[in-house]
N, C-alpha and C. Protein backbone atom coordinates (compact mmCIF):
# COMPACT_ATOMS: atom_id res chain seq x y z
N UNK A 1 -12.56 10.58 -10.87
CA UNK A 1 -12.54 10.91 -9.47
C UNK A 1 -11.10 11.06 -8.98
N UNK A 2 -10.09 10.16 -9.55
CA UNK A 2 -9.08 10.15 -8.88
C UNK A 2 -7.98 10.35 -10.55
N UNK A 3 -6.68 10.85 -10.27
CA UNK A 3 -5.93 11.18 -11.58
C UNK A 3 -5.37 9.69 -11.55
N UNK A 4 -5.61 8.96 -12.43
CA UNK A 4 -5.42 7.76 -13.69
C UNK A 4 -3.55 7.64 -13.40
N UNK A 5 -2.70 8.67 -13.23
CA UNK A 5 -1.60 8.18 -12.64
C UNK A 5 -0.91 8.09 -11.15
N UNK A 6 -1.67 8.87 -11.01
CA UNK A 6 -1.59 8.76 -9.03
C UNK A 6 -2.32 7.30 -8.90
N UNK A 7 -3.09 6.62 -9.47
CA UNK A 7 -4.01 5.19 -9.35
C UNK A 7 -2.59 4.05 -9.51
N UNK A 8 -1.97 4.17 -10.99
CA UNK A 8 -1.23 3.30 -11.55
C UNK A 8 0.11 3.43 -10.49
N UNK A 9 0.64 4.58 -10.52
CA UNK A 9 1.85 4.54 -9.64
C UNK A 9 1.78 4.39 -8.62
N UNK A 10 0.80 3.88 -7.92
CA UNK A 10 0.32 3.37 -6.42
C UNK A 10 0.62 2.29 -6.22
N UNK A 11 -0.42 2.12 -7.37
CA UNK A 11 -0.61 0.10 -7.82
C UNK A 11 0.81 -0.16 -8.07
N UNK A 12 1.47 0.43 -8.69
CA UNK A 12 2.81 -0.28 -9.33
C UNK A 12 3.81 -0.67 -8.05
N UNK A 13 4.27 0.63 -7.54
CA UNK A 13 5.01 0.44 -5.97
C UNK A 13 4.15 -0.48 -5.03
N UNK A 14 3.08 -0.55 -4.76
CA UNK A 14 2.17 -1.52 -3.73
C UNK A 14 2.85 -2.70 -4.68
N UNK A 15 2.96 -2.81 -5.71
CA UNK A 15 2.58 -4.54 -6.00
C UNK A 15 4.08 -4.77 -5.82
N UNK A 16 5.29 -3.82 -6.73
CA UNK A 16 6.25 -4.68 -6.23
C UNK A 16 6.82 -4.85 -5.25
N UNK A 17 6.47 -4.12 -4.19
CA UNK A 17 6.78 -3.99 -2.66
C UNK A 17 6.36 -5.19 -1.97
N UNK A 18 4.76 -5.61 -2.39
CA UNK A 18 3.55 -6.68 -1.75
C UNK A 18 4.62 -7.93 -2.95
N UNK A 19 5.03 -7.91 -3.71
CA UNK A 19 5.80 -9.23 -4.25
C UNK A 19 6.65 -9.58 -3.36
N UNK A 20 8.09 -8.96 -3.30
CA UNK A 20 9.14 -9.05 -2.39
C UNK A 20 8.99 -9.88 -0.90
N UNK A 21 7.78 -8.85 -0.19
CA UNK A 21 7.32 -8.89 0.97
C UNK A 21 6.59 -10.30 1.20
N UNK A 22 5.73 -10.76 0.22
CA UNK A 22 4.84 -11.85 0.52
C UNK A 22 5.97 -12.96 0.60
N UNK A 23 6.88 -13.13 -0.12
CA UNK A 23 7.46 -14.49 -0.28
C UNK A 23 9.24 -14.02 0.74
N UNK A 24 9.42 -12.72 1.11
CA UNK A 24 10.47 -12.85 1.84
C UNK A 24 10.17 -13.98 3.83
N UNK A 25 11.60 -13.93 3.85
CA UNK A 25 11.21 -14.82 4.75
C UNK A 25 12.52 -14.05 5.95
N UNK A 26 12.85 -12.77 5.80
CA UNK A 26 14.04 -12.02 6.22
C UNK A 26 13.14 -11.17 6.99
N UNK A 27 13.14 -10.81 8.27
CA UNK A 27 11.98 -10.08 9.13
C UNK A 27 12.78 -8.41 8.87
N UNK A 28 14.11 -8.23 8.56
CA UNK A 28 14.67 -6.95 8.03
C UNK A 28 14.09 -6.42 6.99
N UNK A 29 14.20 -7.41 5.80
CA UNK A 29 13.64 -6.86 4.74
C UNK A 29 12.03 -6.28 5.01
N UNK A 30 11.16 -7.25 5.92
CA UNK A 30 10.18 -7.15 5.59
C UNK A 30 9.66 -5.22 6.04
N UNK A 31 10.35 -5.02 7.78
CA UNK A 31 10.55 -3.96 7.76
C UNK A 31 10.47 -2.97 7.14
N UNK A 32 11.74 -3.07 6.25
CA UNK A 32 12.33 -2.29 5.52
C UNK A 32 10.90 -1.75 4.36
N UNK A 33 10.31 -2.94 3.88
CA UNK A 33 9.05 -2.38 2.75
C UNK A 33 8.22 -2.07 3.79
N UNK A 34 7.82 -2.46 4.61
CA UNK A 34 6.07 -1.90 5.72
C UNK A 34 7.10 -0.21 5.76
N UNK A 35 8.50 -0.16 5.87
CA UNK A 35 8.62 1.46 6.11
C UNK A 35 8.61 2.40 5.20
N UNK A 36 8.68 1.49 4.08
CA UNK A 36 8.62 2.26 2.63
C UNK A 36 7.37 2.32 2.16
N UNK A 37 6.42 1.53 2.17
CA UNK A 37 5.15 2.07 2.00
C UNK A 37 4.47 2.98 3.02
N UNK A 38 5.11 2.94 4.13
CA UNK A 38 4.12 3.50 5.11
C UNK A 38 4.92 5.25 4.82
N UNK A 39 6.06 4.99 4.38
CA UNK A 39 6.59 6.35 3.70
C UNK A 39 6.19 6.89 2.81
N UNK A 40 5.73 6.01 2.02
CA UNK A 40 4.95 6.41 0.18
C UNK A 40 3.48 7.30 0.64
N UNK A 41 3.18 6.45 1.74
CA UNK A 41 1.90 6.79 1.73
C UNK A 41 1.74 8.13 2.46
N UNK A 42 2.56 8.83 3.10
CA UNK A 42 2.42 10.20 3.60
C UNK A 42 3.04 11.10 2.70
N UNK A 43 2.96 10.52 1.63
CA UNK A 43 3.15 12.01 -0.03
C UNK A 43 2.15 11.79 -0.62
N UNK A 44 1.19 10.24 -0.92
CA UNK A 44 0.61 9.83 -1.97
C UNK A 44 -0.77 10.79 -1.94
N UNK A 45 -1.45 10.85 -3.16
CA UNK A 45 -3.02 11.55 -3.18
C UNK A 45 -3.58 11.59 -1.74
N UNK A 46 -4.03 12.30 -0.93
CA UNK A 46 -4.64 11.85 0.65
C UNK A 46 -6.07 11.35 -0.13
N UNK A 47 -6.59 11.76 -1.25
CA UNK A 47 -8.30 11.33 -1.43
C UNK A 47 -7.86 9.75 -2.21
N UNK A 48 -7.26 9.84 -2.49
CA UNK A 48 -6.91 8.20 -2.76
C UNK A 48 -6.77 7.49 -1.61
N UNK A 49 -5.81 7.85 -0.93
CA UNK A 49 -5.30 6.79 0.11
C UNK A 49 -6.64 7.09 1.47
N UNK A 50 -7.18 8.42 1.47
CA UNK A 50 -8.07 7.65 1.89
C UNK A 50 -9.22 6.75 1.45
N UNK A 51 -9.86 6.77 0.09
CA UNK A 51 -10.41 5.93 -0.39
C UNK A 51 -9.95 4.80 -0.25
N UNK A 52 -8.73 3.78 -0.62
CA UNK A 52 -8.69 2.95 -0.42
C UNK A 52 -8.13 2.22 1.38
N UNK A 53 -7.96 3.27 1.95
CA UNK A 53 -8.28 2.80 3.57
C UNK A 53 -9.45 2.63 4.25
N UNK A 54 -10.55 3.08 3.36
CA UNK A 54 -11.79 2.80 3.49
C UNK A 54 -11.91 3.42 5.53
N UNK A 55 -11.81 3.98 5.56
CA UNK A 55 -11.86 5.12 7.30
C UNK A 55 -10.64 4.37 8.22
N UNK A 56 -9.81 3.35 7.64
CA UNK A 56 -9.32 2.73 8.78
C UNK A 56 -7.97 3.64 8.96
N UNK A 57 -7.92 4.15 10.16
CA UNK A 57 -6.69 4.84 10.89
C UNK A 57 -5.48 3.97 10.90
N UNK A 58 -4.13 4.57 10.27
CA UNK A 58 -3.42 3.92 10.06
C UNK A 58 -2.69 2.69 9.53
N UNK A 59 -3.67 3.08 8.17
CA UNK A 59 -4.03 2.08 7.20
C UNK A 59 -1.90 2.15 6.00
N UNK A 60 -2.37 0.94 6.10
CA UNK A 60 -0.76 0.58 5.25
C UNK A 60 0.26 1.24 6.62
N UNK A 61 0.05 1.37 7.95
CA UNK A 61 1.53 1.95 8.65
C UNK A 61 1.16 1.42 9.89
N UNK A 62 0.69 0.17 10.09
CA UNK A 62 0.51 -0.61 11.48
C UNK A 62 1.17 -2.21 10.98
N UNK A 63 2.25 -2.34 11.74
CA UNK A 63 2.87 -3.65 11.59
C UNK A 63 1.85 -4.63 12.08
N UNK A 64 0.87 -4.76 12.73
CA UNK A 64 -0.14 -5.84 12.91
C UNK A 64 -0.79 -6.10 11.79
N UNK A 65 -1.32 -5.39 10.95
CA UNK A 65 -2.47 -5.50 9.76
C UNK A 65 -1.46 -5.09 8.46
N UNK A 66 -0.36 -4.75 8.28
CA UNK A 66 0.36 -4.81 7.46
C UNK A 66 -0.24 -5.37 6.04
N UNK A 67 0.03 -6.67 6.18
CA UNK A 67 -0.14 -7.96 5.19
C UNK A 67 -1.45 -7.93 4.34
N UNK A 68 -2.68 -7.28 5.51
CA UNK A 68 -3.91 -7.59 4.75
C UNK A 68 -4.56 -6.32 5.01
N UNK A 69 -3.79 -4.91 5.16
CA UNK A 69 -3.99 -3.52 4.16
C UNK A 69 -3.32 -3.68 3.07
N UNK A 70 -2.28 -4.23 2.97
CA UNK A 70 -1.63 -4.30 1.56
C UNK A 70 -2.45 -5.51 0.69
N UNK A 71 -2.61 -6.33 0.83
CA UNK A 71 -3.86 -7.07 0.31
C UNK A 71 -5.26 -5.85 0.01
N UNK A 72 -5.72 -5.51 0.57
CA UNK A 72 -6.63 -4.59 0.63
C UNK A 72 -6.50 -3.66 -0.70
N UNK A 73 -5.63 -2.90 -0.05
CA UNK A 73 -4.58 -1.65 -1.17
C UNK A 73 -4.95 -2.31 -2.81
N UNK A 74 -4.34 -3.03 -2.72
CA UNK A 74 -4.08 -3.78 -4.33
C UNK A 74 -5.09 -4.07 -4.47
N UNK A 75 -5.59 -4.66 -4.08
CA UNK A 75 -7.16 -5.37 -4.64
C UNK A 75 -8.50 -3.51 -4.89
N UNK A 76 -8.06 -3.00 -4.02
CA UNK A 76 -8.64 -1.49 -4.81
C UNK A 76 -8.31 -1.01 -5.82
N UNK A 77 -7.36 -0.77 -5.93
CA UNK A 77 -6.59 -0.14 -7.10
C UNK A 77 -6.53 -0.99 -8.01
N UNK A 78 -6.45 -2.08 -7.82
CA UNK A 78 -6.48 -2.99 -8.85
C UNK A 78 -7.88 -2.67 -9.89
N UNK A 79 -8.53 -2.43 -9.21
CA UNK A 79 -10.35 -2.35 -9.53
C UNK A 79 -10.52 -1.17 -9.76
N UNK A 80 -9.37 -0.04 -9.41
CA UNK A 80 -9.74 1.11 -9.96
C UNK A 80 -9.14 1.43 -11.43
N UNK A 81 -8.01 0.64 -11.78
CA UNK A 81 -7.60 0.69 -13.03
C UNK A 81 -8.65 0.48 -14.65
């Protein structure tokens, strides 16, 4: 359904982005990755990213839900590997 490296190179940038991010404690840094994924994600597959936004508008690029679309994110892809 979806190309096997558009899946992995998703997963790969989500996770080490969601590493950094979970345990930083620098509100710059954290920024800095919510802007880089929310950047990744307006090149990435659109039938991927919308699959794993599951219909939600502004999925991975809303600083409120941040933390647990990226939770989300990974735990799809994770399962799509």
């Amino acid at each position: 359904m979806f190309c096997k490296d558009s899946i992995e190179s998703a997963y790969c940038f989500f996770h080490q982005k969601w590493r950094v991010y979970a345990h930083s404690t620098i509100p710059s840094q954290k920024d800095d990755i919510e802007y880089a994924i929310s950047s990744y994600v307006q090149d990435m597959d659109k039938a991927l990213y919308s699959h794993i936004a599951h219909g939600k508008e502004d999925f991975l690029c809303e600083h409120l839900t941040f933390a647990s679309d990226m939770q989300s994110a990974l735990h799809d892809l994770e399962n799509m590997m």
